[in-house]
C-alpha atoms as a PDB file:
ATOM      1  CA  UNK A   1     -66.595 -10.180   8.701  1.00  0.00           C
ATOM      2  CA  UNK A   2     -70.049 -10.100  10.004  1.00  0.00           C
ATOM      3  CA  UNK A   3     -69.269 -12.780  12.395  1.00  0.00           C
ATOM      4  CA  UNK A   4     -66.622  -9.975  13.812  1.00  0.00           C
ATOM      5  CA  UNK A   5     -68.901  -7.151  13.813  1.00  0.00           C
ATOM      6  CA  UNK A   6     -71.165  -9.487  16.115  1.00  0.00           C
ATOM      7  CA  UNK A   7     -69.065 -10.123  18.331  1.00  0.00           C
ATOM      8  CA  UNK A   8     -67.440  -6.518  18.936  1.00  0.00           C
ATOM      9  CA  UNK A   9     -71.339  -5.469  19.220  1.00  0.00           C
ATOM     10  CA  UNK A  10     -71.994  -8.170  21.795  1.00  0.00           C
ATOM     11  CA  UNK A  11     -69.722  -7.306  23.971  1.00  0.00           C
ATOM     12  CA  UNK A  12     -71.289  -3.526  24.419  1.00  0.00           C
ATOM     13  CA  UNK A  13     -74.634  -4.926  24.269  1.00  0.00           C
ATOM     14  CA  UNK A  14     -75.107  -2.852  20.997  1.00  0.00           C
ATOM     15  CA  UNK A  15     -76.343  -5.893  19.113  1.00  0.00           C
ATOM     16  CA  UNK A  16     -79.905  -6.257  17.329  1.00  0.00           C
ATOM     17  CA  UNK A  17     -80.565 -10.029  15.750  1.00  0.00           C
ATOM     18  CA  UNK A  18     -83.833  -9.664  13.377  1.00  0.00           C
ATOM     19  CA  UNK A  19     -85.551 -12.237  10.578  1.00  0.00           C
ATOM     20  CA  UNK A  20     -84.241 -10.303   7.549  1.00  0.00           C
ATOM     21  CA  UNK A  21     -81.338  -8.267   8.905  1.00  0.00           C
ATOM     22  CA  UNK A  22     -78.730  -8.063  11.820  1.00  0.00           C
ATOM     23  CA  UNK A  23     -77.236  -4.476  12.800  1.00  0.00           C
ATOM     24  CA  UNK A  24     -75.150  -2.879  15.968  1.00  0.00           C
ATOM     25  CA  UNK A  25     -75.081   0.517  16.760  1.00  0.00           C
ATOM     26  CA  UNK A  26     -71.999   1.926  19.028  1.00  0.00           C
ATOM     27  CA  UNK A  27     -73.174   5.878  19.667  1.00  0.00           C
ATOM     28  CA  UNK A  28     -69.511   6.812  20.768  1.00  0.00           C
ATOM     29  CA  UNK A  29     -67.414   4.866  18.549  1.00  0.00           C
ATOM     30  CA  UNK A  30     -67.409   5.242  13.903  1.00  0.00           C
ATOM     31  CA  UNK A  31     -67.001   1.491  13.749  1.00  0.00           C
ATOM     32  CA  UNK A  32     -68.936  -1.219  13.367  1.00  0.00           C
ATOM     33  CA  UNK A  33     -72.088   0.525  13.100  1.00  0.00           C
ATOM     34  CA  UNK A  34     -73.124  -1.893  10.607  1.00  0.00           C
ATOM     35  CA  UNK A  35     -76.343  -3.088   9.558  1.00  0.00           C
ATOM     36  CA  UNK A  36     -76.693  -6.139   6.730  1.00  0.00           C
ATOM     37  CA  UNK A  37     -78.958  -8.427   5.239  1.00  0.00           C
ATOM     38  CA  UNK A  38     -79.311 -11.897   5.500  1.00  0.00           C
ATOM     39  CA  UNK A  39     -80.905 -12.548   1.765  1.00  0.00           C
ATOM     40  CA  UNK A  40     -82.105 -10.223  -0.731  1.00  0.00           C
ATOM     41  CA  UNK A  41     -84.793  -7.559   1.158  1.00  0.00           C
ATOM     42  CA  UNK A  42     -88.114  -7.320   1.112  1.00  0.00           C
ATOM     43  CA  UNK A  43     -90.013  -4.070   0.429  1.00  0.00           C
ATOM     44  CA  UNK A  44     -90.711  -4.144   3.838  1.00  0.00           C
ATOM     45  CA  UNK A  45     -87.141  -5.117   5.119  1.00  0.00           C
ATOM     46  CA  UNK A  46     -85.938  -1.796   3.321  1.00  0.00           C
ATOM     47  CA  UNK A  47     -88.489  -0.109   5.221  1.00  0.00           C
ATOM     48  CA  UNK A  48     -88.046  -1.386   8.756  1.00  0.00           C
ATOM     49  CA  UNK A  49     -84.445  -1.042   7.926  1.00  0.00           C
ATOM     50  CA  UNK A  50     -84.759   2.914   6.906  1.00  0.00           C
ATOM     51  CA  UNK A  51     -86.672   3.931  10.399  1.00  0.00           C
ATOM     52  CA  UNK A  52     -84.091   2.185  12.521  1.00  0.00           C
ATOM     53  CA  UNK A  53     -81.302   4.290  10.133  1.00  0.00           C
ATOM     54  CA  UNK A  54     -83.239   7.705  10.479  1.00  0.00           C
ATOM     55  CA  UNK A  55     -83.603   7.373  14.018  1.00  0.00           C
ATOM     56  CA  UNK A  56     -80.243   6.928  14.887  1.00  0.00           C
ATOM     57  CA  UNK A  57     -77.735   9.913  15.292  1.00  0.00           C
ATOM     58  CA  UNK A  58     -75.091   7.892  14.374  1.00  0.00           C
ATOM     59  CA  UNK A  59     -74.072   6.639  10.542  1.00  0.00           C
ATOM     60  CA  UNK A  60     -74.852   3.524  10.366  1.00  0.00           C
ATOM     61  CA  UNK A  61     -73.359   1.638   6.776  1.00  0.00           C
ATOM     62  CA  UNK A  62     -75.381  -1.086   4.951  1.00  0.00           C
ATOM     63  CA  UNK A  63     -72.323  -3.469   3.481  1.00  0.00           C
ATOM     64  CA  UNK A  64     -73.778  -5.447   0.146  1.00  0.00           C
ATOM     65  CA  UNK A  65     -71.755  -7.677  -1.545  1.00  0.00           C
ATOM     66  CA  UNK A  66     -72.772  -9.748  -4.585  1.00  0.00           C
ATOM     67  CA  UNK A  67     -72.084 -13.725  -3.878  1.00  0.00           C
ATOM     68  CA  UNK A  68     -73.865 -16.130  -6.394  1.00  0.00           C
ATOM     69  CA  UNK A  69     -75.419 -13.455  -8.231  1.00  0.00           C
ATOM     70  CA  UNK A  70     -77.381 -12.199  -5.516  1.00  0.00           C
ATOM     71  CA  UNK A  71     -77.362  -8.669  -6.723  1.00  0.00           C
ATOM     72  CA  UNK A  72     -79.758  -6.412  -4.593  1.00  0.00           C
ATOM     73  CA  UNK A  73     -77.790  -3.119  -5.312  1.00  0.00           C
ATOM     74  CA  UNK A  74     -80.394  -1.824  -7.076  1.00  0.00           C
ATOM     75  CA  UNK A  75     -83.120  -2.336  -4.768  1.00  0.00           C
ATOM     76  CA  UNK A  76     -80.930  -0.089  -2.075  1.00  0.00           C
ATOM     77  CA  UNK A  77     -80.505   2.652  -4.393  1.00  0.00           C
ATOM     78  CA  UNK A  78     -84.315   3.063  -5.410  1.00  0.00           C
ATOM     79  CA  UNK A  79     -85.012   3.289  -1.256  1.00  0.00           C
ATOM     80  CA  UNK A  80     -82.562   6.202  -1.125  1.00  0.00           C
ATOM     81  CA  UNK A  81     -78.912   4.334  -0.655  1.00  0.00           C
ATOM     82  CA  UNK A  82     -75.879   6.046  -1.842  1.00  0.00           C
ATOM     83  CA  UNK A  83     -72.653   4.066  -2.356  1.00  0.00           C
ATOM     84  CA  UNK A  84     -69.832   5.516  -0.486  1.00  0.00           C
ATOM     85  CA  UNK A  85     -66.939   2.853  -0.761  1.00  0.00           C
ATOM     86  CA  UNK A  86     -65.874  -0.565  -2.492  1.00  0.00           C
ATOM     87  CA  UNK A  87     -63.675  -2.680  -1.364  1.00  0.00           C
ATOM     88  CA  UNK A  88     -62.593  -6.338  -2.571  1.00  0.00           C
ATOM     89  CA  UNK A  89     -63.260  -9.212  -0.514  1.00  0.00           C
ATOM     90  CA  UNK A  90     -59.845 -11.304  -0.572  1.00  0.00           C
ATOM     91  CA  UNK A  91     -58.357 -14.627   0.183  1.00  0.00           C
ATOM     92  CA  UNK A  92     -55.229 -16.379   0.967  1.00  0.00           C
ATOM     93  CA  UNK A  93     -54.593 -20.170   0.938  1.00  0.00           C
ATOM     94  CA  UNK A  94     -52.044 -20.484   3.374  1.00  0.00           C
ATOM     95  CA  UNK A  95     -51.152 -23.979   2.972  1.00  0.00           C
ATOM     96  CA  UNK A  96     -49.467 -23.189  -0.539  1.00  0.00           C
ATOM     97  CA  UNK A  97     -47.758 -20.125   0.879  1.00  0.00           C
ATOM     98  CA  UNK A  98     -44.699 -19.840   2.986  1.00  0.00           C
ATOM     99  CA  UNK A  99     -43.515 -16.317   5.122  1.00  0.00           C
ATOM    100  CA  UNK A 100     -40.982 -15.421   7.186  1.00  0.00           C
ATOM    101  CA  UNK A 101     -41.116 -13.160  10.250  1.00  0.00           C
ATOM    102  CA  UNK A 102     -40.338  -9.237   8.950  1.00  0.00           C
ATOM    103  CA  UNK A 103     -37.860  -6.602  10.804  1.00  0.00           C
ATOM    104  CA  UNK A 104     -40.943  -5.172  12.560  1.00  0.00           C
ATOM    105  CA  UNK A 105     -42.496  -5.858  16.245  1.00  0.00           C
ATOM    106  CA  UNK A 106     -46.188  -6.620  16.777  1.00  0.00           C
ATOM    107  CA  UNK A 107     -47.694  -5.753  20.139  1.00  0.00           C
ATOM    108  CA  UNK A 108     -51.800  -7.233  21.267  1.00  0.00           C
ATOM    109  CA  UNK A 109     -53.664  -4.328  23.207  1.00  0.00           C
ATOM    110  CA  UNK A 110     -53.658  -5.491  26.927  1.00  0.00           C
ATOM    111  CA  UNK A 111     -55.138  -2.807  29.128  1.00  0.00           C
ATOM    112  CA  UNK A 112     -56.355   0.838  28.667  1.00  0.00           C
ATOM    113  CA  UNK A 113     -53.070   2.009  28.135  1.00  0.00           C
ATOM    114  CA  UNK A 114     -52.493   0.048  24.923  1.00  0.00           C
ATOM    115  CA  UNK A 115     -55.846   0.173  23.994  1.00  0.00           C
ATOM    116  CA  UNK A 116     -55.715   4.350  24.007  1.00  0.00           C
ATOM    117  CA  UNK A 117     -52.964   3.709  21.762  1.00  0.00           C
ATOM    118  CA  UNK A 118     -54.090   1.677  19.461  1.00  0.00           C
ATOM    119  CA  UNK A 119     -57.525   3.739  19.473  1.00  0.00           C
ATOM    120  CA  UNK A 120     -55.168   7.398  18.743  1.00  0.00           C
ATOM    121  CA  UNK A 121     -52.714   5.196  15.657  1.00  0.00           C
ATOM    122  CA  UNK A 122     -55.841   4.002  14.027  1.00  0.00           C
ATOM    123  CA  UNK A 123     -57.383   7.439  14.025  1.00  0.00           C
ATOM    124  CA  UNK A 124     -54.284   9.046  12.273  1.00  0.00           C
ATOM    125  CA  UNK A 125     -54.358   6.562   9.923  1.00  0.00           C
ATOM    126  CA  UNK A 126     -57.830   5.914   8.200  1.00  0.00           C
ATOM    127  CA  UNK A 127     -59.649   9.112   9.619  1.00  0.00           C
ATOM    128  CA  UNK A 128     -62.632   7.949  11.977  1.00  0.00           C
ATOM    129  CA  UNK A 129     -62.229   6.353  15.017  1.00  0.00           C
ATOM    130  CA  UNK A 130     -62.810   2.868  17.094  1.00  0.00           C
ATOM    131  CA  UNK A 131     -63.307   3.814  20.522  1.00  0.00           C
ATOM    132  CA  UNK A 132     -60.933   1.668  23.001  1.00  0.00           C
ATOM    133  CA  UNK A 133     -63.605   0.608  24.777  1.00  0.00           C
ATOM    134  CA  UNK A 134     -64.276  -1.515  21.978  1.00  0.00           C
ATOM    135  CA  UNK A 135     -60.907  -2.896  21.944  1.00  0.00           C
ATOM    136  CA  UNK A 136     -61.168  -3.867  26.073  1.00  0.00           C
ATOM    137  CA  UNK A 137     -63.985  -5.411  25.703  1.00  0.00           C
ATOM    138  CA  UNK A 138     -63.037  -8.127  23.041  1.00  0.00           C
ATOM    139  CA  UNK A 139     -59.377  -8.091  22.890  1.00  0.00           C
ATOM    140  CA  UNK A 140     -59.603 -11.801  24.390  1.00  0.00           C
ATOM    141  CA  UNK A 141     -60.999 -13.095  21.307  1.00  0.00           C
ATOM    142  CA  UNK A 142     -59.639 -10.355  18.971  1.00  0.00           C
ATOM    143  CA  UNK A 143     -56.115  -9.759  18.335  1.00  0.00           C
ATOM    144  CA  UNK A 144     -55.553  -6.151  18.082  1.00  0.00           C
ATOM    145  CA  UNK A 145     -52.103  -5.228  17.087  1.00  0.00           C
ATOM    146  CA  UNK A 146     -49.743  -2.235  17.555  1.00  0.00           C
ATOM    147  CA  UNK A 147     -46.876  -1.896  14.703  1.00  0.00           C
ATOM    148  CA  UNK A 148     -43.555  -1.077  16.275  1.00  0.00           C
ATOM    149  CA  UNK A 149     -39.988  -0.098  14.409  1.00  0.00           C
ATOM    150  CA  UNK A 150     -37.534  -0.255  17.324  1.00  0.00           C
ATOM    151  CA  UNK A 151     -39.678   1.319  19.903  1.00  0.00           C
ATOM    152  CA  UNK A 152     -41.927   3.731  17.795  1.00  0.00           C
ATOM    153  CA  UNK A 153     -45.114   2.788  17.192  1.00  0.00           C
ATOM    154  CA  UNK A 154     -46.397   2.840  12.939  1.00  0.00           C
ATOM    155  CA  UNK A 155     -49.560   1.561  12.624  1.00  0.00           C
ATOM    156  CA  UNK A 156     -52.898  -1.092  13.733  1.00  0.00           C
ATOM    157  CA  UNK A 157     -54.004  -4.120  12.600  1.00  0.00           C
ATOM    158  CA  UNK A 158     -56.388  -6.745  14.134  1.00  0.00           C
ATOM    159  CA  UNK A 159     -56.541 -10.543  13.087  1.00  0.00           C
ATOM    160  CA  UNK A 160     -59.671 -12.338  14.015  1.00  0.00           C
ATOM    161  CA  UNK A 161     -59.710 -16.096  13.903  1.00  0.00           C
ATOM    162  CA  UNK A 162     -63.311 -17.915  12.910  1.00  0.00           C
ATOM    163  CA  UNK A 163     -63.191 -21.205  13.956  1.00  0.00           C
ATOM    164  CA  UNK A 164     -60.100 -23.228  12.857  1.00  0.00           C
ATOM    165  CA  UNK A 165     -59.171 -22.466   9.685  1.00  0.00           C
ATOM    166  CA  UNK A 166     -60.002 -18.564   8.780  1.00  0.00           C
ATOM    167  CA  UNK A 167     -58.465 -16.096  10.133  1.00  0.00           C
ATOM    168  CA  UNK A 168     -59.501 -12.098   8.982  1.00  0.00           C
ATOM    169  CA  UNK A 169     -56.757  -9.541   9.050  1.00  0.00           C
ATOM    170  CA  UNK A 170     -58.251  -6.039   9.320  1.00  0.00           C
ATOM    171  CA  UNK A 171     -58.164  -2.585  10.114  1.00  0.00           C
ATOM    172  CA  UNK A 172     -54.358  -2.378   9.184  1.00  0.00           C
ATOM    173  CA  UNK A 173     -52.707   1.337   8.782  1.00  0.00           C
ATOM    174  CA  UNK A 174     -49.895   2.750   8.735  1.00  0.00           C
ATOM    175  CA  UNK A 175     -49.832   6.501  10.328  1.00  0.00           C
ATOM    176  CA  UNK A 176     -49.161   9.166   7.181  1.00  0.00           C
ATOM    177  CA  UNK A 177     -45.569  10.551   8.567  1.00  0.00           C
ATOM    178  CA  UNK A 178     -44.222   6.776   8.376  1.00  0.00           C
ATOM    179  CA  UNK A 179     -46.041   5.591   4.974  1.00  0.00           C
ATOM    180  CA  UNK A 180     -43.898   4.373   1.896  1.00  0.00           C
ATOM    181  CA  UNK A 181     -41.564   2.665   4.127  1.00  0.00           C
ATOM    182  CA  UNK A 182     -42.400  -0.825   3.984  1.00  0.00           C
ATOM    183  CA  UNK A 183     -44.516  -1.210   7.028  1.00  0.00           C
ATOM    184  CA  UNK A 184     -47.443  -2.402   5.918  1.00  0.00           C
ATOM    185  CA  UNK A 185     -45.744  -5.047   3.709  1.00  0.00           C
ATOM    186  CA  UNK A 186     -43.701  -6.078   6.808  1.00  0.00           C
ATOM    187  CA  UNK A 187     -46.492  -6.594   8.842  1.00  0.00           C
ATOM    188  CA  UNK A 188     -48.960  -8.304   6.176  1.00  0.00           C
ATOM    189  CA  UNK A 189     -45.367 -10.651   6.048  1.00  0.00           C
ATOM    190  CA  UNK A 190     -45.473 -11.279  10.483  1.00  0.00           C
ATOM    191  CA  UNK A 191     -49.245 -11.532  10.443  1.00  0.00           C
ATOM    192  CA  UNK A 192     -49.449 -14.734   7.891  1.00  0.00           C
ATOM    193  CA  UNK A 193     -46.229 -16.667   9.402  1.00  0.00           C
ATOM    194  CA  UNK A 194     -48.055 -16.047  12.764  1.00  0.00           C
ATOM    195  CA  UNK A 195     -51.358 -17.373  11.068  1.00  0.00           C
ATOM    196  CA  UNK A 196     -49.171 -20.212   9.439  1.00  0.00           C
ATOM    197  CA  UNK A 197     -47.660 -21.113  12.310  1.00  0.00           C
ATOM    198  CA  UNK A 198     -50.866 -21.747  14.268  1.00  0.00           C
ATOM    199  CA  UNK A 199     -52.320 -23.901  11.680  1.00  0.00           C
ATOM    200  CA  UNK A 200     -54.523 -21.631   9.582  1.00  0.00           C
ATOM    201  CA  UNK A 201     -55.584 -22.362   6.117  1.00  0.00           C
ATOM    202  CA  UNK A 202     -56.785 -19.488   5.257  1.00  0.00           C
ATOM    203  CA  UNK A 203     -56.440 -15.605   5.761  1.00  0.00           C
ATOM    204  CA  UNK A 204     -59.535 -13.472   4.886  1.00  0.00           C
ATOM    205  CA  UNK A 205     -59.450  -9.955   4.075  1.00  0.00           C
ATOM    206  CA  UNK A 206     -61.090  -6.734   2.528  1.00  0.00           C
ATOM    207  CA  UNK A 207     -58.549  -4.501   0.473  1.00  0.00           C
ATOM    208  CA  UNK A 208     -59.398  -0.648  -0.610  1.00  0.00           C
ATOM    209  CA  UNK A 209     -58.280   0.112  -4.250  1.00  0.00           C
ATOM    210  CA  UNK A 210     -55.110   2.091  -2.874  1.00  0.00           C
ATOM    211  CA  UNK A 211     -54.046  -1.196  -0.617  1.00  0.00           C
ATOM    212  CA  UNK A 212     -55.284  -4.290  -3.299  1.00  0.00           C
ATOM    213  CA  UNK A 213     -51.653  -3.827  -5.243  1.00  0.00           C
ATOM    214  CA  UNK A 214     -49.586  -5.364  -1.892  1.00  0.00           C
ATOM    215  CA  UNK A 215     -52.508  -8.235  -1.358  1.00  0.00           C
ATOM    216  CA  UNK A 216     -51.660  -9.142  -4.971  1.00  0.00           C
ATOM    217  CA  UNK A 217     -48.040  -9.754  -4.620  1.00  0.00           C
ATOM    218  CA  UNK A 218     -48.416 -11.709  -1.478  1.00  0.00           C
ATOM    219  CA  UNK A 219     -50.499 -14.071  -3.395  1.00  0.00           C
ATOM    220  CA  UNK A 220     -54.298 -12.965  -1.915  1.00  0.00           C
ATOM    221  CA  UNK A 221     -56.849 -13.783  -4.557  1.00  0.00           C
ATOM    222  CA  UNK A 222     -60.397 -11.748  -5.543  1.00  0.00           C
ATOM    223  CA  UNK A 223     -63.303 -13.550  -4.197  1.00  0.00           C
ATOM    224  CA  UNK A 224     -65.980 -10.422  -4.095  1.00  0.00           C
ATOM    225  CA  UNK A 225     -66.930  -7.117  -4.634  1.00  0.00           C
ATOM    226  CA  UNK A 226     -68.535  -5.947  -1.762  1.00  0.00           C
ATOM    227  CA  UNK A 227     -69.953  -2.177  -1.758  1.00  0.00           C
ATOM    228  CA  UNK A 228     -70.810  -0.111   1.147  1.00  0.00           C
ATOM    229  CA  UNK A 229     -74.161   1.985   1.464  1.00  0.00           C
ATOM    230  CA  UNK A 230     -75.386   4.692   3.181  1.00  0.00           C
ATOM    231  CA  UNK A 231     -78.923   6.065   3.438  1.00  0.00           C
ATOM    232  CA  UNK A 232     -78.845   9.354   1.673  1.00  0.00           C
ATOM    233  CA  UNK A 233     -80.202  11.491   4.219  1.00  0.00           C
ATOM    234  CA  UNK A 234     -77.387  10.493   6.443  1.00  0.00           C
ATOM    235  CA  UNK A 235     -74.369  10.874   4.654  1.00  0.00           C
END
């Protein structure tokens, strides 16, 4: 995930490499606007970390997750961080799974046009939004998908692939008029033959409570718990 929030950042020159910590900070867009540790803070990490946060306008989220018992959740929450979201951090072996395409069609952004559109679908479905410049500036390396039934468009998704065997699958909605349908199933279905068929081993995601119940029946396993902060003052 980080790897993806680098490169998305990179591309907009919004993207700060330090000793303890990396972050990225996008003024016009909700997303990444990320900043995260490398190992378990320092007192003075935290602090460097809290004036860059305070200064900015934008929310910027501190994503912790607890790998090897490297719990530092704590230490955020005596400097002022508030928890606003878990999610579980998810895996897929792909070489003991099998899919077939589903009845639904899966466009890439390719210009402004698409990218508008992908940029207005994601919006109705998760609330915030990724601004399409975003999108033109990295869909080469980032597939960014547009859910279709027939000719009406139902939701986002993007797949990253790191390196040669991961691929992440993220940011997938479905827009509220067109939930409980099947969509999202369909497309989890298209996404892992595609990521089958190009010789993937593994798929890579991180599933909200409300979502986790699909990611189970298609055979994704829990890896991590990985919590999101915010610094109080900014929520």
């Amino acid at each position: 995930m980080t790897a993806l929030w680098q490169l998305v950042n990179q591309r907009v020159d919004a993207y700060a490499i330090g000793d303890a910590f990396d972050y990225g900070i996008v003024n016009y867009s909700s997303w990444p606007n990320r900043l995260w540790f490398k190992n378990t803070p320092e007192q003075s990490d935290l602090d460097l970390a809290k004036r860059i946060i305070s200064s900015s306008s934008t929310k910027i989220t501190v994503p912790y997750w607890e790998i090897d018992g490297n719990d530092y959740g704590p230490l955020l929450k005596m400097n002022g961080f508030e928890k606003v979201l878990e999610q579980v951090g998810m895996s897929l072996d792909l070489t003991k799974a099998s899919f077939a395409p589903a009845e639904i069609e899966l466009h890439k952004v390719k210009d402004e046009r698409t990218s508008l559109l992908w940029e207005s679908l994601f919006e109705k479905a998760f609330g915030y939004k990724i601004h399409h410049k975003l999108l033109l500036n990295s869909y080469d390396e980032v597939d960014y998908l547009i859910a279709y039934d027939k000719a009406y468009p139902v939701g986002t998704a993007l797949m990253y692939y790191s390196g040669n065997e991961v691929v992440g699958i993220h940011s997938m909605g479905i827009i509220p008029e067109m939930r409980r349908k099947g969509y999202a199933e369909r497309m989890m279905q298209s996404m892992l033959y595609e990521a089958i068929n190009k010789g993937y081993r593994y798929a890579v995601l991180q599933s909200s409570a409300m979502g986790k119940g699909l990611y189970d029946k298609l055979g994704f396993e829990e890896q991590f718990l990985m919590r999101n902060y915010v610094l109080a003052q900014n929520i």
